[in-house]
N, C-alpha and C. Protein backbone atom coordinates (compact mmCIF):
# COMPACT_ATOMS: atom_id res chain seq x y z
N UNK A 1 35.74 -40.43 43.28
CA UNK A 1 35.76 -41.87 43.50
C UNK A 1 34.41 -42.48 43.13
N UNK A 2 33.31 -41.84 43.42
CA UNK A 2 32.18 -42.59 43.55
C UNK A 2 31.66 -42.26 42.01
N UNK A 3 31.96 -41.47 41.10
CA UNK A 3 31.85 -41.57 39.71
C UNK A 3 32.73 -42.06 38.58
N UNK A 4 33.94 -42.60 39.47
CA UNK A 4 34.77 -43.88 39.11
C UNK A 4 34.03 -44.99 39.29
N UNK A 5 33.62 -45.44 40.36
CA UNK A 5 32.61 -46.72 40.31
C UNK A 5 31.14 -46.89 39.38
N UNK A 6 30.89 -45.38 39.42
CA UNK A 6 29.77 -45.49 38.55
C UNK A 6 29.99 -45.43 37.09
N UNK A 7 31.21 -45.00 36.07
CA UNK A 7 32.12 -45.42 35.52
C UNK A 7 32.14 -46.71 34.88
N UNK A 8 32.93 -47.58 36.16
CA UNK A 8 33.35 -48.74 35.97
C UNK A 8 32.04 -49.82 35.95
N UNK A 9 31.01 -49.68 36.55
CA UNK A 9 29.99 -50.49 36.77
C UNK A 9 29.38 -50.11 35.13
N UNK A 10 29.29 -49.14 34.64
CA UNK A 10 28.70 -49.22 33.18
C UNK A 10 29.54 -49.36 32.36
N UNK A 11 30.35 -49.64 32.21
CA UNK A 11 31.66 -49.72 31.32
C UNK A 11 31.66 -51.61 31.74
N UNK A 12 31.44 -52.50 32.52
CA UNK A 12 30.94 -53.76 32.38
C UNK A 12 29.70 -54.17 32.44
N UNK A 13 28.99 -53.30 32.72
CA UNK A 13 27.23 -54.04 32.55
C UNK A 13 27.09 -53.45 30.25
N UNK A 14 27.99 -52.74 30.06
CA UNK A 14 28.14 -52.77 28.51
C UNK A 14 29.11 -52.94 28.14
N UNK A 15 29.72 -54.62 28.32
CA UNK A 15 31.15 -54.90 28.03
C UNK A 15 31.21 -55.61 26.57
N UNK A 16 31.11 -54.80 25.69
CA UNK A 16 31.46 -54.85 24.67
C UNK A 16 31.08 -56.39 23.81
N UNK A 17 30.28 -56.77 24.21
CA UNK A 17 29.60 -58.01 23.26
C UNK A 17 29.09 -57.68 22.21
N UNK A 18 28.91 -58.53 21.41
CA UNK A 18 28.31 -58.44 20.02
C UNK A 18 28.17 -59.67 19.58
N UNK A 19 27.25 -59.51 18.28
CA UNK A 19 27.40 -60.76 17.33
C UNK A 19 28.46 -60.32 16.38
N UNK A 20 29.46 -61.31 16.28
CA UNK A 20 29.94 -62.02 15.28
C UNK A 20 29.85 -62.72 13.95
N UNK A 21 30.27 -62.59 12.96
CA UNK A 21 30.09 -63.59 12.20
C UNK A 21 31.64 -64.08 11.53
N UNK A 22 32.14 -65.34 11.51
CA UNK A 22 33.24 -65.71 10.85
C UNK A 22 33.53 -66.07 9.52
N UNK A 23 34.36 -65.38 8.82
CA UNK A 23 34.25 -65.72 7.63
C UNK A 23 35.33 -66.61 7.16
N UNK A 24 35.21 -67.76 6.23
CA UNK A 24 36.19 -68.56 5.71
C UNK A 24 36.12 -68.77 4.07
N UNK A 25 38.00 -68.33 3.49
CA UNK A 25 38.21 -69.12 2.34
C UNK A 25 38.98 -70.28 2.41
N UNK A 26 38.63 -70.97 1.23
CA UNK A 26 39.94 -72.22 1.44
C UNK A 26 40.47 -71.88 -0.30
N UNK A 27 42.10 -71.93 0.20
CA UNK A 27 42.81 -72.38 -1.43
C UNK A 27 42.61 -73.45 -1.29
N UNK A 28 42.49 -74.17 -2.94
CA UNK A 28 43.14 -75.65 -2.75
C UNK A 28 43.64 -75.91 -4.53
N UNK A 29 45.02 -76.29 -4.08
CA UNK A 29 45.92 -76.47 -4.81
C UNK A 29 45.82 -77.81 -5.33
N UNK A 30 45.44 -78.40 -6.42
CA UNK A 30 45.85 -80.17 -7.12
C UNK A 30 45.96 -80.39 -8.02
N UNK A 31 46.55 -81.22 -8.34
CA UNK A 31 47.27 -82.10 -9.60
C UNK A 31 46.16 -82.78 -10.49
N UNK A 32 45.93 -82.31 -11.51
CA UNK A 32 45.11 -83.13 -12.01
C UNK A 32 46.10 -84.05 -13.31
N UNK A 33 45.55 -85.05 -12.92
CA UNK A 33 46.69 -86.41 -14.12
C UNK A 33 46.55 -86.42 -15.42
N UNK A 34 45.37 -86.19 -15.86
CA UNK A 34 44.75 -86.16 -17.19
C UNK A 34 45.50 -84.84 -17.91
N UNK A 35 45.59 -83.75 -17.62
CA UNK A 35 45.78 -82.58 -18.30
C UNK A 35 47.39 -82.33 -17.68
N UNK A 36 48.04 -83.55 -16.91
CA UNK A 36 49.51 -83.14 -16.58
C UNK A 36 50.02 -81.74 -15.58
N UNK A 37 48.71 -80.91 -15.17
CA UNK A 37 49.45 -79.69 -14.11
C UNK A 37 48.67 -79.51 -13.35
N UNK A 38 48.48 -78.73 -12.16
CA UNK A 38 48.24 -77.98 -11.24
C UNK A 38 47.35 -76.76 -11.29
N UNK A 39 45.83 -76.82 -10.77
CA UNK A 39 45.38 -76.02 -10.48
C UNK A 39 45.06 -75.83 -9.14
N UNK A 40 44.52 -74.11 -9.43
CA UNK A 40 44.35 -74.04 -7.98
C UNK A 40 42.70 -72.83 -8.21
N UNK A 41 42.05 -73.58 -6.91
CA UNK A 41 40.45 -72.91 -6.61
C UNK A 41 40.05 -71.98 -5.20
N UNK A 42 39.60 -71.03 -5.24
CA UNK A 42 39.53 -70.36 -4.26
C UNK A 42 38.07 -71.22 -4.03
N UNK A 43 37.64 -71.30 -2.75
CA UNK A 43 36.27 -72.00 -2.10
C UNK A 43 35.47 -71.19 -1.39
N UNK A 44 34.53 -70.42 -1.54
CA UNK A 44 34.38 -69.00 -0.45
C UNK A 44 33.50 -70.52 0.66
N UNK A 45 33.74 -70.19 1.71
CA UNK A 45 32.99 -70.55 2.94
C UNK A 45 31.98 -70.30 3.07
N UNK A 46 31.11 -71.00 4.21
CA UNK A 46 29.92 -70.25 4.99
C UNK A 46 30.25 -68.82 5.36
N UNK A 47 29.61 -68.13 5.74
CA UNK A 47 29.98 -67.03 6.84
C UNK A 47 28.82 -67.30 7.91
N UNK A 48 29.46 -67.81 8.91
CA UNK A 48 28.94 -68.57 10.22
C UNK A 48 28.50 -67.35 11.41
N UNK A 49 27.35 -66.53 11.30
CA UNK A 49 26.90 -66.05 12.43
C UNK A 49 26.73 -66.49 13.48
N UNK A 50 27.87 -66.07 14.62
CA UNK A 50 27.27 -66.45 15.89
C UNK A 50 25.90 -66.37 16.50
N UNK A 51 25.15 -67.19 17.24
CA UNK A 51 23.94 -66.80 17.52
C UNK A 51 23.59 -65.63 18.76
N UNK A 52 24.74 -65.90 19.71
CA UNK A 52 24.65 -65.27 20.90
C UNK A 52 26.02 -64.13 20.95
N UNK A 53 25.72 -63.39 21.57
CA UNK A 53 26.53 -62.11 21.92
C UNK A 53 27.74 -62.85 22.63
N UNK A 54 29.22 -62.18 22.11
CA UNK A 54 29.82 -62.93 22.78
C UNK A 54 31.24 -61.73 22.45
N UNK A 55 32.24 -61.89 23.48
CA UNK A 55 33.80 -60.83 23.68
C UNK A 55 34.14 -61.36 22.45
N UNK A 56 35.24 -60.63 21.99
CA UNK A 56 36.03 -60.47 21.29
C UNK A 56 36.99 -61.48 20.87
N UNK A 57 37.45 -61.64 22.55
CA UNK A 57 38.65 -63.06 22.80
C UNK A 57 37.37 -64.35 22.63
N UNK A 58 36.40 -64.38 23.04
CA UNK A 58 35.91 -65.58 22.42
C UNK A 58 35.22 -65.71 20.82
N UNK A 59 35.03 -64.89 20.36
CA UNK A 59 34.74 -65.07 18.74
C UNK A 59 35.69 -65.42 18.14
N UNK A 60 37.19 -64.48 18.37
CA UNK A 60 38.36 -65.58 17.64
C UNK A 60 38.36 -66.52 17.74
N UNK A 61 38.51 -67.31 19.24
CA UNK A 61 38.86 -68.47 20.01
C UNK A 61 37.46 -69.39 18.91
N UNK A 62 36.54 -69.02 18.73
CA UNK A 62 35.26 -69.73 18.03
C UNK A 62 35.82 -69.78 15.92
N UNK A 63 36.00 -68.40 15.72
CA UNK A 63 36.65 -68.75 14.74
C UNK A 63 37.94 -69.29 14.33
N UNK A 64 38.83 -68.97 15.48
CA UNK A 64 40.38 -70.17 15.02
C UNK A 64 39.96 -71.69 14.83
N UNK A 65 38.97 -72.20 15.81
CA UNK A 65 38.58 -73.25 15.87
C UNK A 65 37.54 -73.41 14.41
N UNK A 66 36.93 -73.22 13.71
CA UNK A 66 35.89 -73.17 12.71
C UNK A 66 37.17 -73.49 12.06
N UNK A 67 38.56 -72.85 11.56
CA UNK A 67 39.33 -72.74 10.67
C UNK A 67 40.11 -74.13 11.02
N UNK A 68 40.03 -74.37 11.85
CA UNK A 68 41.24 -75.55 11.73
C UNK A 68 40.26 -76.44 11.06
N UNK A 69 38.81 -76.63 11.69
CA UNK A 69 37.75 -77.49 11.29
C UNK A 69 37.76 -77.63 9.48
N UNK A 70 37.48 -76.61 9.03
CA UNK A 70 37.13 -76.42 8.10
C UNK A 70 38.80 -77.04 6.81
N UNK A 71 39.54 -76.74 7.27
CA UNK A 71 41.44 -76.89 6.80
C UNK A 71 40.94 -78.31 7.00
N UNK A 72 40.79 -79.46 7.97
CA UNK A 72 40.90 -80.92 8.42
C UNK A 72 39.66 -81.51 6.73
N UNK A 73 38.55 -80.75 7.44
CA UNK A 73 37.45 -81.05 6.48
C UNK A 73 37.81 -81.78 5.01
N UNK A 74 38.91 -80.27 4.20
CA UNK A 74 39.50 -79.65 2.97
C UNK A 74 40.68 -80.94 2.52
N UNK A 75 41.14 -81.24 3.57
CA UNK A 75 42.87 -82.35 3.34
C UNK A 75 42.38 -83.55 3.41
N UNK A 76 41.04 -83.76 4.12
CA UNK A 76 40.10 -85.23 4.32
C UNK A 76 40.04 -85.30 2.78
N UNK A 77 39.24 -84.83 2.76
CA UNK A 77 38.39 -84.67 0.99
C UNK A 77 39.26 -84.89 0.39
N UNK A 78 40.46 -84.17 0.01
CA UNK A 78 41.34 -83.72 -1.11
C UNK A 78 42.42 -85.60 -0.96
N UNK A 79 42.32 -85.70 0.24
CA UNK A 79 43.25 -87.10 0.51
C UNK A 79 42.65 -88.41 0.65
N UNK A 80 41.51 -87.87 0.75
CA UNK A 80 40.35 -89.73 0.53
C UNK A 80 40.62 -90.06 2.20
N UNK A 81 40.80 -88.74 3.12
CA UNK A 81 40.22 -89.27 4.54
C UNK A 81 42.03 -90.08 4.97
N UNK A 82 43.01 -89.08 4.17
CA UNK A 82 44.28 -89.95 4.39
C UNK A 82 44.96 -91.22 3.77
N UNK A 83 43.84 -91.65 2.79
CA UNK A 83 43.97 -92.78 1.56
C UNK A 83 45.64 -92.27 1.07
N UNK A 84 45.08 -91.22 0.71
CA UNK A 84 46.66 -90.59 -0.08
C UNK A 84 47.10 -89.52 0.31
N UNK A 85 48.76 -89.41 0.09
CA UNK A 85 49.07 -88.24 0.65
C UNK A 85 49.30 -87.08 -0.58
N UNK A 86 49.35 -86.13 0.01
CA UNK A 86 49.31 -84.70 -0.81
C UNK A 86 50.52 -84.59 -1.72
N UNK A 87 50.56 -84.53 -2.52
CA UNK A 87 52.00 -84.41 -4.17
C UNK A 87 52.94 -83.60 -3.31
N UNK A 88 53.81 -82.85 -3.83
CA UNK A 88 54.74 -81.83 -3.82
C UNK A 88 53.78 -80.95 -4.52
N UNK A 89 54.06 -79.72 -4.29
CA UNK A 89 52.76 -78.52 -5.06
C UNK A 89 51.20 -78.65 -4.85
N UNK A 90 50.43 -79.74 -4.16
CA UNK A 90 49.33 -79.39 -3.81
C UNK A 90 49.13 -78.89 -2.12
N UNK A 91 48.12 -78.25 -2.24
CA UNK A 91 48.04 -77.54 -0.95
C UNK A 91 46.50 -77.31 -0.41
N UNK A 92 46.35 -77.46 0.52
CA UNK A 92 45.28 -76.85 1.25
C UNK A 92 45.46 -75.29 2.29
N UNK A 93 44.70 -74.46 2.00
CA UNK A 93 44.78 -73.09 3.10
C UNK A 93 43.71 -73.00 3.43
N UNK A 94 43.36 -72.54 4.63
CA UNK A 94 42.16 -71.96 4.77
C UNK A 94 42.54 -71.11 5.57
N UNK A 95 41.77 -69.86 5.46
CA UNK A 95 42.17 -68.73 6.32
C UNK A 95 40.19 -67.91 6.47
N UNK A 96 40.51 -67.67 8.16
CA UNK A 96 38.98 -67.19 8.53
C UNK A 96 39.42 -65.82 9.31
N UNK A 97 38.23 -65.18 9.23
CA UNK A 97 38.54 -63.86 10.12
C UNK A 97 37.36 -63.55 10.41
N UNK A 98 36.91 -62.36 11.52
CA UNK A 98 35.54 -62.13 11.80
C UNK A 98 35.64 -60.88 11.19
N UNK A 99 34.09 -60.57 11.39
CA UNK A 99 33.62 -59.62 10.23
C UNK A 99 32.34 -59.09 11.48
């Protein structure tokens, strides 16, 4: 029992923190008028080091959030901030993961 507690007490005083860093691409799919079709650009991202040590469940929770950020950012731009809406065939993705 008492090297179960001693165990468990170091198994959370070294609970698995770390730095993080998140990484993001964005597709982006558009119409250009002049040349009549559709291209598409891969965008590599920042890769955003966390500064502070932090679980697992919160580095996702930090990078899901970076990704939606970064997707809003991408459809602003690409739409003039909602001026216009997106064709049929253009697209925005962004997809992040930690590293």
């Amino acid at each position: 029992m008492k090297y179960t507690f001693y165990f468990l007490l170091t198994l959370s005083l070294c609970s698995c923190k770390k730095n993080y860093t998140c990484e993001c691409n964005t597709t982006v799919t558009y119409y250009s008028s002049p040349d009549s079709r559709f291209y598409t650009i891969v965008i590599p991202g920042n890769k955003n080091r966390y500064s502070e040590k932090m679980s697992i469940k919160n580095a996702k929770s930090a990078c899901e959030h970076e990704q939606v950020a970064v997707q809003t950012n991408f459809t602003n731009w690409l739409t003039n901030n909602g001026r216009y809406t997106l064709r049929a065939g253009e697209s925005v993705q962004t997809s992040c993961g930690l590293k």
